[in-house]
N, C-alpha and C. Protein backbone atom coordinates (compact mmCIF):
# COMPACT_ATOMS: atom_id res chain seq x y z
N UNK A 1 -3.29 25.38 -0.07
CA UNK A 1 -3.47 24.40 1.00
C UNK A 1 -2.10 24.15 1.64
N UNK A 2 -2.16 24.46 2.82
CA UNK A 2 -0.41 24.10 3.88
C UNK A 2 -0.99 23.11 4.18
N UNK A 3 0.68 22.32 4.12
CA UNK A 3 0.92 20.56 4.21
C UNK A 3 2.07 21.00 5.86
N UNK A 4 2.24 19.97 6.46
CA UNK A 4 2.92 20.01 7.55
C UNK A 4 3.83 18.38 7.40
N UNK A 5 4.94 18.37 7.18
CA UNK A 5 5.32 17.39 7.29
C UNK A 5 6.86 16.72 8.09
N UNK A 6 6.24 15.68 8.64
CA UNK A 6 7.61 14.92 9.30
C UNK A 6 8.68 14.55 8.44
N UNK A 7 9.74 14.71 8.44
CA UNK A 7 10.73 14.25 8.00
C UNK A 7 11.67 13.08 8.47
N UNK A 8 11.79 12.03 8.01
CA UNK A 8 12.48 11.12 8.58
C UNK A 8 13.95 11.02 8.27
N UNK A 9 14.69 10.82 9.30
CA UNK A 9 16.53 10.98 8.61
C UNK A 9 16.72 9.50 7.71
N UNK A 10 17.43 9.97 6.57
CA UNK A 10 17.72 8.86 6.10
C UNK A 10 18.53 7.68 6.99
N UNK A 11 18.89 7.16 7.39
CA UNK A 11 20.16 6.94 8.07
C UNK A 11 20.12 5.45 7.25
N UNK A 12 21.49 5.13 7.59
CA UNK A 12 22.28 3.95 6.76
C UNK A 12 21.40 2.43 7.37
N UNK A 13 20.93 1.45 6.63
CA UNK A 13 20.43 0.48 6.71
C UNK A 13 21.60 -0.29 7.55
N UNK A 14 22.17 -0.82 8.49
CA UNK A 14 22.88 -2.20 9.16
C UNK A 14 22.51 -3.28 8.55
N UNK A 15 23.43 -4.19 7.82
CA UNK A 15 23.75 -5.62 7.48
C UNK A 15 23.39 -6.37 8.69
N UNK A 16 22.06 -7.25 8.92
CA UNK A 16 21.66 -7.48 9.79
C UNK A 16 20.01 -7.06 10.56
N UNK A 17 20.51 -5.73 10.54
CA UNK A 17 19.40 -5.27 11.38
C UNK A 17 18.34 -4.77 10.57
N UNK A 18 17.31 -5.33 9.53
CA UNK A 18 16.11 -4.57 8.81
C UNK A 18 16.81 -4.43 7.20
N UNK A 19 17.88 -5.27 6.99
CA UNK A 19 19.03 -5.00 6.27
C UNK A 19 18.02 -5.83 4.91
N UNK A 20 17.45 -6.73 4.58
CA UNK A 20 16.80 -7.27 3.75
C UNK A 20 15.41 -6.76 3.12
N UNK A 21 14.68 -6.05 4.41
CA UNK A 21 13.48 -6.05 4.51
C UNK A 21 12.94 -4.84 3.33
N UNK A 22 13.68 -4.17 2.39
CA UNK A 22 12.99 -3.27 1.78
C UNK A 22 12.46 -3.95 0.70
N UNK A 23 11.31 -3.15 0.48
CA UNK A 23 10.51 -3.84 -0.30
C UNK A 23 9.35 -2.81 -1.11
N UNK A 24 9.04 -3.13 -2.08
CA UNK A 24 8.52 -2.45 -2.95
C UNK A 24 6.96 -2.73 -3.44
N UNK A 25 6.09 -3.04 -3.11
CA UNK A 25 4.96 -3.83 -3.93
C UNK A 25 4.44 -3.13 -5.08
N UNK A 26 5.73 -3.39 -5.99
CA UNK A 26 5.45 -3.13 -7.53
C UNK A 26 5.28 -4.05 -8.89
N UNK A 27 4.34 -4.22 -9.28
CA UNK A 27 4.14 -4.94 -10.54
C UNK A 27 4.88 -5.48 -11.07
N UNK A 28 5.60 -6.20 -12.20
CA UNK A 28 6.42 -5.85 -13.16
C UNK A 28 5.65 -5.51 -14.23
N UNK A 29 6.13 -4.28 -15.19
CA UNK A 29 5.10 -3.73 -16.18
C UNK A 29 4.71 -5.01 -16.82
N UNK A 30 5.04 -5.99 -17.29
CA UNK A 30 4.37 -7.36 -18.13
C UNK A 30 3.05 -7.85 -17.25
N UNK A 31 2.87 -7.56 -15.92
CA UNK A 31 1.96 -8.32 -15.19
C UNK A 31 0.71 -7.02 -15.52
N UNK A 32 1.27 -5.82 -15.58
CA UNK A 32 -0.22 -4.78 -15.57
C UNK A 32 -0.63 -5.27 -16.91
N UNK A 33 0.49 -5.16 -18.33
CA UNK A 33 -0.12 -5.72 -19.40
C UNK A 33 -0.70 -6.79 -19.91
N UNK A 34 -0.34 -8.21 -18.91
CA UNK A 34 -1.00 -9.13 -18.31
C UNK A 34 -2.55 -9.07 -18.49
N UNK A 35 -2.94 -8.18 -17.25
CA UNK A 35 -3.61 -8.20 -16.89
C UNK A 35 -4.70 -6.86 -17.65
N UNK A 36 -4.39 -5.73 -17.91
CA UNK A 36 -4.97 -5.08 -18.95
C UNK A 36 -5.64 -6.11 -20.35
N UNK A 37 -4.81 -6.93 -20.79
CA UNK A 37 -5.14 -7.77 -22.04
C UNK A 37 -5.93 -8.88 -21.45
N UNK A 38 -6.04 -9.47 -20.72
CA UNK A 38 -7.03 -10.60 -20.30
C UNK A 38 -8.69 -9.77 -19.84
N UNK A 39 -7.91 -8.84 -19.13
CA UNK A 39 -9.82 -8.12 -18.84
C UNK A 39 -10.34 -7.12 -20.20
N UNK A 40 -9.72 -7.21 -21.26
CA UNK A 40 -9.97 -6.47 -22.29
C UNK A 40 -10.47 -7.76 -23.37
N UNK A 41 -9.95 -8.66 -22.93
CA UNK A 41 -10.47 -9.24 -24.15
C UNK A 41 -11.51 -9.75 -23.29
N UNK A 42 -12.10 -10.16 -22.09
CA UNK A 42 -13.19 -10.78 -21.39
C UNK A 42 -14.48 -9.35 -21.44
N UNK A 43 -13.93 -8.30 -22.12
CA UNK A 43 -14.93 -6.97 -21.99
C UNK A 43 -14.95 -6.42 -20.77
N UNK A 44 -14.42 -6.79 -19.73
CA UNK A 44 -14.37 -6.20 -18.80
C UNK A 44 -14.28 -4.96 -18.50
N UNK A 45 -14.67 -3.98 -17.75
CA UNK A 45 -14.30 -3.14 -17.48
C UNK A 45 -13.21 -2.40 -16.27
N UNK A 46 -12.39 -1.82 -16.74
CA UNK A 46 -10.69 -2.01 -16.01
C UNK A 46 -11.20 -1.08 -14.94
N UNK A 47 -10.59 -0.50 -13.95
CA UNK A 47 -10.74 0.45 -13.20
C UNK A 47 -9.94 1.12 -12.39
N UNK A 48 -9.22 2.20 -11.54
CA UNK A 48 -8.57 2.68 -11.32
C UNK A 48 -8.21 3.53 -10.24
N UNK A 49 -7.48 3.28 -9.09
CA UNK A 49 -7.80 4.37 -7.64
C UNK A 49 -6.50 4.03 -7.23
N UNK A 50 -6.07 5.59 -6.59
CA UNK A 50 -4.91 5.93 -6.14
C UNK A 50 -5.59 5.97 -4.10
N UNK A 51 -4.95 5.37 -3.21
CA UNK A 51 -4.75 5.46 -2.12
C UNK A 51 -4.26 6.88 -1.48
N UNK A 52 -4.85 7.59 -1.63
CA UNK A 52 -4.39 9.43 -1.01
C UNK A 52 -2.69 9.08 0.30
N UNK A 53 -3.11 8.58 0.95
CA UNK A 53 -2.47 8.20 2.52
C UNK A 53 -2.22 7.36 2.69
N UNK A 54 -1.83 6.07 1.54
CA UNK A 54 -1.28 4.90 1.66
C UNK A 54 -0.54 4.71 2.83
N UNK A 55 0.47 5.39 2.51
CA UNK A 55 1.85 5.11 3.70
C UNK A 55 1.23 5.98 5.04
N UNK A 56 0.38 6.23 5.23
CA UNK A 56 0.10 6.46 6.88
C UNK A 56 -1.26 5.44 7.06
N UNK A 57 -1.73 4.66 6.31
CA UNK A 57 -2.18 3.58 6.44
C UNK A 57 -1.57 2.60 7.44
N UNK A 58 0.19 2.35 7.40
CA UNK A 58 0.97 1.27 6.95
C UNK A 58 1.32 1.10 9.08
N UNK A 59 1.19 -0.07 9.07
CA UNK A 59 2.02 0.61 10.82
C UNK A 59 2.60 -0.58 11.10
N UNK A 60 3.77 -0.06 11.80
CA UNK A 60 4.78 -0.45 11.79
C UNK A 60 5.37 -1.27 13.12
N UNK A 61 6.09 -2.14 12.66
CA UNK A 61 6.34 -3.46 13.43
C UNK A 61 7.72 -3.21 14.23
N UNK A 62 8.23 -2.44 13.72
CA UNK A 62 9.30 -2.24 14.82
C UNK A 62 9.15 -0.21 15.44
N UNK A 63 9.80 0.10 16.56
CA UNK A 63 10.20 1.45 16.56
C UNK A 63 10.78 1.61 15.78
N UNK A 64 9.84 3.35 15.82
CA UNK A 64 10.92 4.40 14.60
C UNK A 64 10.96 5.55 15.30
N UNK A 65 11.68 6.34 15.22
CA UNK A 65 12.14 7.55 15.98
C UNK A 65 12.23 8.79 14.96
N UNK A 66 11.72 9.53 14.62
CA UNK A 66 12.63 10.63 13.83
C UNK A 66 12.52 11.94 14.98
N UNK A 67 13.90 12.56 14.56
CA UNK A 67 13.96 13.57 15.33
C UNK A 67 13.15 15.29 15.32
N UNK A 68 13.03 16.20 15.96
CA UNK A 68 11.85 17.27 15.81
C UNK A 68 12.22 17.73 14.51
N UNK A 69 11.49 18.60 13.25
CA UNK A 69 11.67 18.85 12.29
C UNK A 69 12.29 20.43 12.59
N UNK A 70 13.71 20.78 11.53
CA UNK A 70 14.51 22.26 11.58
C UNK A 70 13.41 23.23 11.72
N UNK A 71 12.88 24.17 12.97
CA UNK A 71 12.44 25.34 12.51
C UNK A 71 11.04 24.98 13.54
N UNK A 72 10.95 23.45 13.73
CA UNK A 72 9.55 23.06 14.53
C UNK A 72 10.33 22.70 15.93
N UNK A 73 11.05 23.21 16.32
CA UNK A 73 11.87 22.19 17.55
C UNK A 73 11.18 22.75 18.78
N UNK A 74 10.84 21.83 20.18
CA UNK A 74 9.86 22.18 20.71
C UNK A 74 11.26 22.88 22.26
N UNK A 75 10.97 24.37 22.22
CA UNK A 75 11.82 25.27 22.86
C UNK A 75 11.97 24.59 24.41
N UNK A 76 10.84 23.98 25.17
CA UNK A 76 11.20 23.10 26.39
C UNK A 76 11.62 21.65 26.24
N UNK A 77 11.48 21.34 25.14
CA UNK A 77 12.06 19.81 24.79
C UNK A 77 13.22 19.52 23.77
N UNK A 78 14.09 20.37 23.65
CA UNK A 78 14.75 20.25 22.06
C UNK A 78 15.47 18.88 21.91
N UNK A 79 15.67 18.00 23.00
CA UNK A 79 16.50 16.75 22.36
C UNK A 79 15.28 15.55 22.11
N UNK A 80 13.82 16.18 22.52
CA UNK A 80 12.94 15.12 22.31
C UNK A 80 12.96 14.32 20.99
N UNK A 81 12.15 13.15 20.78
CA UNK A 81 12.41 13.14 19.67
C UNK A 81 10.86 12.30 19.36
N UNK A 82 10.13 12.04 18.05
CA UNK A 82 8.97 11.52 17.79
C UNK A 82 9.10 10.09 17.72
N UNK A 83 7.89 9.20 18.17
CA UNK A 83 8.30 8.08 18.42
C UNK A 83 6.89 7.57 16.64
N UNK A 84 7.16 7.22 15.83
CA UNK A 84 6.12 6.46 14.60
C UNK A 84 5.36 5.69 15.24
N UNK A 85 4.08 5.57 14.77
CA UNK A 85 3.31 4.49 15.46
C UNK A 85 2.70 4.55 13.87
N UNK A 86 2.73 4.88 13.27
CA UNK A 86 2.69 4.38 11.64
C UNK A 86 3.51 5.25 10.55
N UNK A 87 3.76 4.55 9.77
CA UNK A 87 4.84 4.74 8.42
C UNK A 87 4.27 6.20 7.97
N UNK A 88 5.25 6.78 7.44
CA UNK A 88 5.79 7.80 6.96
C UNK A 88 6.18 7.87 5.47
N UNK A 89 6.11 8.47 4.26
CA UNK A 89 6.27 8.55 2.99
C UNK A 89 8.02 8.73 3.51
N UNK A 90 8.37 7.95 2.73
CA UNK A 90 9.78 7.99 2.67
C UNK A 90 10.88 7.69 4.01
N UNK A 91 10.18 6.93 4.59
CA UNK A 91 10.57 5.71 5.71
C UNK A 91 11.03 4.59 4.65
N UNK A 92 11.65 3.73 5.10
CA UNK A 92 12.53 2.73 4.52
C UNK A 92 11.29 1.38 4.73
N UNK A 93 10.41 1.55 6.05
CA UNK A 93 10.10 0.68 6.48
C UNK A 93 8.11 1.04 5.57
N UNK A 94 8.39 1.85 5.07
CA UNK A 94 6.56 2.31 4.48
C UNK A 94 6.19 1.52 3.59
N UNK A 95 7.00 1.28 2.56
CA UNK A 95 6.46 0.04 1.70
C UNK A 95 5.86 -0.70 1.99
N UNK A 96 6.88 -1.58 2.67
CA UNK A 96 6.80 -2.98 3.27
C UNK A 96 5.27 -2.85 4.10
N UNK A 97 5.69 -1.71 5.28
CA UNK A 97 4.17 -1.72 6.16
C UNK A 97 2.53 -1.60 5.58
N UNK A 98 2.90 -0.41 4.41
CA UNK A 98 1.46 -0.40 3.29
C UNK A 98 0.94 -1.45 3.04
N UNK A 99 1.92 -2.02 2.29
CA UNK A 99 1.60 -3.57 1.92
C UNK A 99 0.98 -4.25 2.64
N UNK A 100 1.90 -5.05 3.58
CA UNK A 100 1.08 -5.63 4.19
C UNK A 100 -0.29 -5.06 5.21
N UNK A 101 -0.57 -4.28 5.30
CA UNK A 101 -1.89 -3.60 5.96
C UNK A 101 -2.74 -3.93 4.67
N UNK A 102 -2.32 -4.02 3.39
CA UNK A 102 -3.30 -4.10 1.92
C UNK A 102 -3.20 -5.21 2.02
N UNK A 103 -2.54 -6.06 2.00
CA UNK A 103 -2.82 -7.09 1.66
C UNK A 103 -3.96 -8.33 2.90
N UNK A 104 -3.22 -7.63 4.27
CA UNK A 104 -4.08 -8.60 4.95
C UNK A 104 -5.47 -8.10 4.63
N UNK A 105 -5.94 -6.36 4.27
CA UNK A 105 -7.41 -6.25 4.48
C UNK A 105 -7.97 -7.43 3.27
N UNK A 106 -7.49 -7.57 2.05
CA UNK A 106 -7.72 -7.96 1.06
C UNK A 106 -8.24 -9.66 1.59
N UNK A 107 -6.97 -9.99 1.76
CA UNK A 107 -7.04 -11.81 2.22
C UNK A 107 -8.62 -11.59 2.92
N UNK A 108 -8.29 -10.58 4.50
CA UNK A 108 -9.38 -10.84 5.27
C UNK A 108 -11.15 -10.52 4.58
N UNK A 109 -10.86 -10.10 3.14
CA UNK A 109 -12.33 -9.92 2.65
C UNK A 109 -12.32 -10.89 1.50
N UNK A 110 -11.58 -12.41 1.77
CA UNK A 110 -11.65 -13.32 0.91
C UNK A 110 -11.15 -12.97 -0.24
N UNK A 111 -10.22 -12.24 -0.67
CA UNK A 111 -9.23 -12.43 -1.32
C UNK A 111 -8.18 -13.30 -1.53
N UNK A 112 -7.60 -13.90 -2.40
CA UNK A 112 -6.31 -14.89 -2.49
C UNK A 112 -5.62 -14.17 -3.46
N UNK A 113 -4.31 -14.22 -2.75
CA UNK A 113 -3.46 -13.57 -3.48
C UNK A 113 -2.48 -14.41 -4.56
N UNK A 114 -1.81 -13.56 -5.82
CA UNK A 114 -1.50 -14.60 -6.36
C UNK A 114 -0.51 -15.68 -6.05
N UNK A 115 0.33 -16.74 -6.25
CA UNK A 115 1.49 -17.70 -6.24
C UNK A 115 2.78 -16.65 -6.51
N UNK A 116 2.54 -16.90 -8.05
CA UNK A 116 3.42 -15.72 -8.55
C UNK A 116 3.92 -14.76 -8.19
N UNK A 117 2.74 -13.70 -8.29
CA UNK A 117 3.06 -12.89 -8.32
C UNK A 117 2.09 -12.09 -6.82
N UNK A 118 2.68 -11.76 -5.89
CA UNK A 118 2.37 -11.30 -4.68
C UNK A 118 1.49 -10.09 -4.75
N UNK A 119 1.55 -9.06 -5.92
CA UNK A 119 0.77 -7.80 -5.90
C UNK A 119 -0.71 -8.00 -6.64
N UNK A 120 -0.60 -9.61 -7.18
CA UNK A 120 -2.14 -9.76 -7.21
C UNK A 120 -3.25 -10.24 -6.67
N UNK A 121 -4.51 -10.05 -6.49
CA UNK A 121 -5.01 -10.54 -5.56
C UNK A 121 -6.39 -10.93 -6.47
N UNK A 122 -7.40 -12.13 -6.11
CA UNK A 122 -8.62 -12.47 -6.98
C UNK A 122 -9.60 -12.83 -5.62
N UNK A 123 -10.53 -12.22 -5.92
CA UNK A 123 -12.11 -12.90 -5.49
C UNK A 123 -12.76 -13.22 -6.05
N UNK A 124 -13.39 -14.48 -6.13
CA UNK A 124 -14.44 -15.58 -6.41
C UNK A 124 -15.82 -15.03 -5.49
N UNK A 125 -16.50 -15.13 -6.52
CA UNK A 125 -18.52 -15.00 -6.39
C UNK A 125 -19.47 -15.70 -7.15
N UNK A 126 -19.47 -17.08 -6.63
CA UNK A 126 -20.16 -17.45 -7.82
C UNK A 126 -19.81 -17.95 -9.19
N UNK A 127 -20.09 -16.99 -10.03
CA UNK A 127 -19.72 -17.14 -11.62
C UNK A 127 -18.56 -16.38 -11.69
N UNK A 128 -18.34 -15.39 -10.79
CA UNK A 128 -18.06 -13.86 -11.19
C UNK A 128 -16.68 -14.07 -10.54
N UNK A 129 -15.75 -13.13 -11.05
CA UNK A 129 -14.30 -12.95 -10.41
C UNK A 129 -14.09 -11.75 -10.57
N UNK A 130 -13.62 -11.05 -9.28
CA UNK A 130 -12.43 -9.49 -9.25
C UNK A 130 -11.54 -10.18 -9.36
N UNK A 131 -10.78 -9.00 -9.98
CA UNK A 131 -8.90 -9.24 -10.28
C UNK A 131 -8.80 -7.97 -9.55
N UNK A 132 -7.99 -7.89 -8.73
CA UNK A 132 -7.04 -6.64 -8.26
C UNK A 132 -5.25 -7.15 -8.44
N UNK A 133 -5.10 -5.77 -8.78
CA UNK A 133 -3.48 -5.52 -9.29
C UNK A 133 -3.63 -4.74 -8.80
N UNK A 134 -1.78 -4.43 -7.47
CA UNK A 134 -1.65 -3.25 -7.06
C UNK A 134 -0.49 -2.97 -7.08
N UNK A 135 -0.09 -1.56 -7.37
CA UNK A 135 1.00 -0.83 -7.91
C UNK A 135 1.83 0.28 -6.44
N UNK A 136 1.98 -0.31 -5.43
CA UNK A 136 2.45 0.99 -4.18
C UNK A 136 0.92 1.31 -3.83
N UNK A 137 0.76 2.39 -4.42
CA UNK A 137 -0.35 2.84 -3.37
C UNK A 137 -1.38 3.34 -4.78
N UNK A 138 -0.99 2.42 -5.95
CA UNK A 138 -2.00 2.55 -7.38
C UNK A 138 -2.55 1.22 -7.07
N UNK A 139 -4.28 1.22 -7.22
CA UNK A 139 -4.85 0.11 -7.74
C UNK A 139 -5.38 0.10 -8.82
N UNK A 140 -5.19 -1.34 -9.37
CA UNK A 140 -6.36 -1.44 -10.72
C UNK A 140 -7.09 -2.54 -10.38
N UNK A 141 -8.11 -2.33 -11.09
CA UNK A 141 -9.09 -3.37 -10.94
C UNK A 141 -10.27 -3.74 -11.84
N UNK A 142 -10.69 -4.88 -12.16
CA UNK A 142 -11.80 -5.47 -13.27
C UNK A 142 -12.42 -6.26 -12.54
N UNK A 143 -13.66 -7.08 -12.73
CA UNK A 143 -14.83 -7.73 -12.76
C UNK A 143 -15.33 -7.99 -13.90
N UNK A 144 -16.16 -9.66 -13.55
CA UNK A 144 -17.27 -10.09 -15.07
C UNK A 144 -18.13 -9.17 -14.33
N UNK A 145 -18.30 -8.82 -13.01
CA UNK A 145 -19.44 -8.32 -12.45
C UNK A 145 -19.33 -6.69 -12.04
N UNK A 146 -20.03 -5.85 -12.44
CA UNK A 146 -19.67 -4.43 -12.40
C UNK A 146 -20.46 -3.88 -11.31
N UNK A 147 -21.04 -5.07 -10.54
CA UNK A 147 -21.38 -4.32 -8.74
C UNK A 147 -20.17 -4.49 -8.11
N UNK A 148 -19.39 -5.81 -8.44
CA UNK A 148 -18.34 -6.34 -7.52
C UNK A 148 -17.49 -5.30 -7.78
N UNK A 149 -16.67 -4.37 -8.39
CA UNK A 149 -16.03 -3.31 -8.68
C UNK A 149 -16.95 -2.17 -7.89
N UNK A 150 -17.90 -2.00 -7.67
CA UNK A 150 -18.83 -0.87 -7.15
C UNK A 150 -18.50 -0.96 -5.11
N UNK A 151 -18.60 -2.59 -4.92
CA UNK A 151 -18.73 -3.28 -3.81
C UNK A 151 -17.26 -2.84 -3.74
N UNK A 152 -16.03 -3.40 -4.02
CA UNK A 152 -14.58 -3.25 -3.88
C UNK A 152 -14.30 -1.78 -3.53
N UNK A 153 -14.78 -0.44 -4.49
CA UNK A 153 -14.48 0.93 -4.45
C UNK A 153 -15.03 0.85 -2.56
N UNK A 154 -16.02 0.69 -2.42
CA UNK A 154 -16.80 1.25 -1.29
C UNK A 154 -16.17 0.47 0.01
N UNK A 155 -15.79 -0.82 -0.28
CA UNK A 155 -14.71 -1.69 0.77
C UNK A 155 -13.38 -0.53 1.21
N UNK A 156 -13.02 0.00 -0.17
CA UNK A 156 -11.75 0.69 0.22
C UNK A 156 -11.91 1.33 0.93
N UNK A 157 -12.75 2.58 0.20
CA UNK A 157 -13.20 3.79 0.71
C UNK A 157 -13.78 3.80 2.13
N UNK A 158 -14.48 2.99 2.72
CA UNK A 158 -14.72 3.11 3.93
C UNK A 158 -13.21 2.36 4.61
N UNK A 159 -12.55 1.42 4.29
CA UNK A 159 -11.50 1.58 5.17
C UNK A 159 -9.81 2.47 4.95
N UNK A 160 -9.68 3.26 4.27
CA UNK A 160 -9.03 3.88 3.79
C UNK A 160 -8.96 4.81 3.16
């Protein structure tokens, strides 16, 4: 299977300009074990899905530019350059943008995210509660209710 891919230049972050903004939405391993041990002892059943295209999910709040890739340069345009209209694996700015694209879908399907800890998120049904924990572009996830995990997979999957 051929992959085709953009390359973005690293270039140096400016003190100031986007200089804070990296960001990671990673767990700390105590919160997955957290959370592994509370849905294990409730019997829950844990669950597990990787985001294929996370970071071209992610779109992005400021311009990004990367320039034509060595070997792809377009022979009537060579100083052109690509303008992002969403994040890129290994953009500075992809994290951050994933994230929040996950997190608002989440909020917007009545999700609350945690105080604490920002990469968790809970829905209320009733009796019943999802827990989602998310790891970059790893989710986990439990329910007392094992449609609400069925319902969540199929939320993703149709938007992502």
């Amino acid at each position: 299977k051929s992959k085709a891919r953009l390359v973005a230049k690293g270039y140096q972050q400016e003190e100031g300009i986007d200089f804070e903004k990296s960001f990671a939405p990673v767990a700390r391993i105590e919160a997955i074990h957290i959370f592994i041990a509370n849905d294990a002892s409730k019997n829950m059943t844990i669950y597990q899905m990787d985001v294929n295209t996370a970071f071209l999910n992610g779109k992005l709040k400021e311009e990004v530019y990367v320039s034509q890739s060595e070997g792809f340069v377009d022979p009537d345009h060579p100083t052109h350059v690509y303008r992002l209209k969403k994040a890129l694996y290994g953009l500075k700015q992809a994290h951050r943008a994933w994230y929040d694209t996950l997190s608002r879908f989440l909020l917007d399907n009545k999700f609350s995210k945690g105080a604490i800890d920002p990469t968790r998120f809970t829905r209320k049904t009733g009796k019943h509660i999802l827990l989602v924990q998310i790891y970059v572009d790893d989710i986990i996830f439990a329910s007392t209710d094992p449609k609400a995990c069925n319902i969540f997979s199929n939320e993703m999957s149709s938007k992502f």
